[in-house]
Protein backbone atom coordinates (compact mmCIF):
# COMPACT_ATOMS: atom_id res chain seq x y z
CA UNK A 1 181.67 158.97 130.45
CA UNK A 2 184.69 160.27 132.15
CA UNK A 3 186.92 159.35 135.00
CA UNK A 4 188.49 161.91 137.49
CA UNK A 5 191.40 162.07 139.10
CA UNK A 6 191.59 165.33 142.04
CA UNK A 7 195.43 166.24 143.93
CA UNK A 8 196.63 164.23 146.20
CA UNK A 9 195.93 166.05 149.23
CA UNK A 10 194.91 163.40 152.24
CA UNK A 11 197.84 162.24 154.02
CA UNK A 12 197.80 158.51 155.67
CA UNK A 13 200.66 156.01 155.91
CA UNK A 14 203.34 158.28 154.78
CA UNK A 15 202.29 159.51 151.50
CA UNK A 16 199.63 161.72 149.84
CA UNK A 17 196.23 160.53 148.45
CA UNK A 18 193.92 161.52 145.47
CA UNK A 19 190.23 160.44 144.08
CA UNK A 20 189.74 158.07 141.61
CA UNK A 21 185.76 158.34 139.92
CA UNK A 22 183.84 157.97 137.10
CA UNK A 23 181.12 160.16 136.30
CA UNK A 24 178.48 158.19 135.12
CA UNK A 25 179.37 154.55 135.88
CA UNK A 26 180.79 152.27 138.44
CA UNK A 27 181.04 149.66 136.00
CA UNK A 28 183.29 152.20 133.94
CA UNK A 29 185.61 152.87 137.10
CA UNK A 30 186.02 149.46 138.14
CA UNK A 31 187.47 148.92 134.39
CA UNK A 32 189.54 151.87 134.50
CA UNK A 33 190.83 150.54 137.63
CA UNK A 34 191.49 146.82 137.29
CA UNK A 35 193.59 148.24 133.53
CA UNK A 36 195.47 150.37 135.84
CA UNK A 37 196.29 147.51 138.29
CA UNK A 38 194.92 149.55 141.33
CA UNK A 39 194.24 146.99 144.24
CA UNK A 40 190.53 146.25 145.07
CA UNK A 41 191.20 147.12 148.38
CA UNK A 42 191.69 150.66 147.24
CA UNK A 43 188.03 151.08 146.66
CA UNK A 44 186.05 152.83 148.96
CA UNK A 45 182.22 152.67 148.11
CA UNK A 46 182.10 155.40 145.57
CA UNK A 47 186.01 156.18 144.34
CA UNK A 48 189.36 154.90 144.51
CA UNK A 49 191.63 156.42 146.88
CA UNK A 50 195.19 156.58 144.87
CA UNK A 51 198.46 157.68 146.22
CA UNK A 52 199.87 160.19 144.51
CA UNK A 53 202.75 158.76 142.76
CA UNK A 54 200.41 157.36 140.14
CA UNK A 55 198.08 160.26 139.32
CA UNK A 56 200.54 161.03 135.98
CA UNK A 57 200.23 157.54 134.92
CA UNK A 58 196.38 157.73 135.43
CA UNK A 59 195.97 160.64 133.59
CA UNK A 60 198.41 159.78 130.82
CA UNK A 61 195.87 156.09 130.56
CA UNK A 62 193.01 158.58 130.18
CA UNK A 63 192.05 160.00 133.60
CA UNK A 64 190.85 163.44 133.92
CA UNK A 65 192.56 165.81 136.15
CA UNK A 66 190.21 168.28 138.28
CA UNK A 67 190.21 170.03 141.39
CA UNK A 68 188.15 168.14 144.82
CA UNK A 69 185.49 170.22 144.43
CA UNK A 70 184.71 169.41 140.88
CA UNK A 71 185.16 165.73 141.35
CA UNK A 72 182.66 166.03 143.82
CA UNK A 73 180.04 168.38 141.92
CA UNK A 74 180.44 165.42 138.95
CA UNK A 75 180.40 162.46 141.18
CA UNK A 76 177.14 163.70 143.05
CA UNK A 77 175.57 164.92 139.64
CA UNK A 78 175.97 161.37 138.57
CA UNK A 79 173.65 159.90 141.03
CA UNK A 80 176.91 157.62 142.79
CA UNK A 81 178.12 159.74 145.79
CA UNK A 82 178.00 158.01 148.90
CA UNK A 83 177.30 161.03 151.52
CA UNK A 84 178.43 161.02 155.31
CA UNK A 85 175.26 160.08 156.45
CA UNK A 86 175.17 156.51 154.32
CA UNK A 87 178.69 156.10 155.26
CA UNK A 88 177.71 155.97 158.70
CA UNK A 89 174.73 153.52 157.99
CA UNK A 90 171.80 156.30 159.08
């Protein structure tokens, strides 16, 4: 059981944005989360979005760093991805 942590790379409201997931457990990444203090509202079906002032406090807690494309290879390999096509309720 890991979680992840990609670069901040999405811009909105001002700043840059990273992933937050776990790899095998949403259970596991709500934990992570409410330790870290992130705000609920900072959950978005299948991963945290996180700006990216607090990515070295993440990791130093125990996050993973990776690159996007690895967080997504892991977070799809663990059954929990959330595609487009859900996201859009088809």
């Amino acid at each position: 059981m890991t979680v992840l942590v990609d670069a901040a790379r999405w811009p909105a409201h001002g700043r840059l944005w990273a992933h937050l997931v776990s790899d095998s457990s949403l259970d596991e990444l709500h934990a992570f989360a409410r330790a870290q203090q992130l705000p609920e509202r900072s959950f978005d079906r299948d991963h945290y979005d996180v700006p990216e002032e607090i990515i070295e406090r993440l990791v130093a807690a125990g996050a993973t760093p990776v690159d996007s494309h690895e967080l997504v290879r892991r977070l799809i390999a663990s059954g929990l991805r959330i595609t487009a096509r859900e996201r859009r309720g088809r």
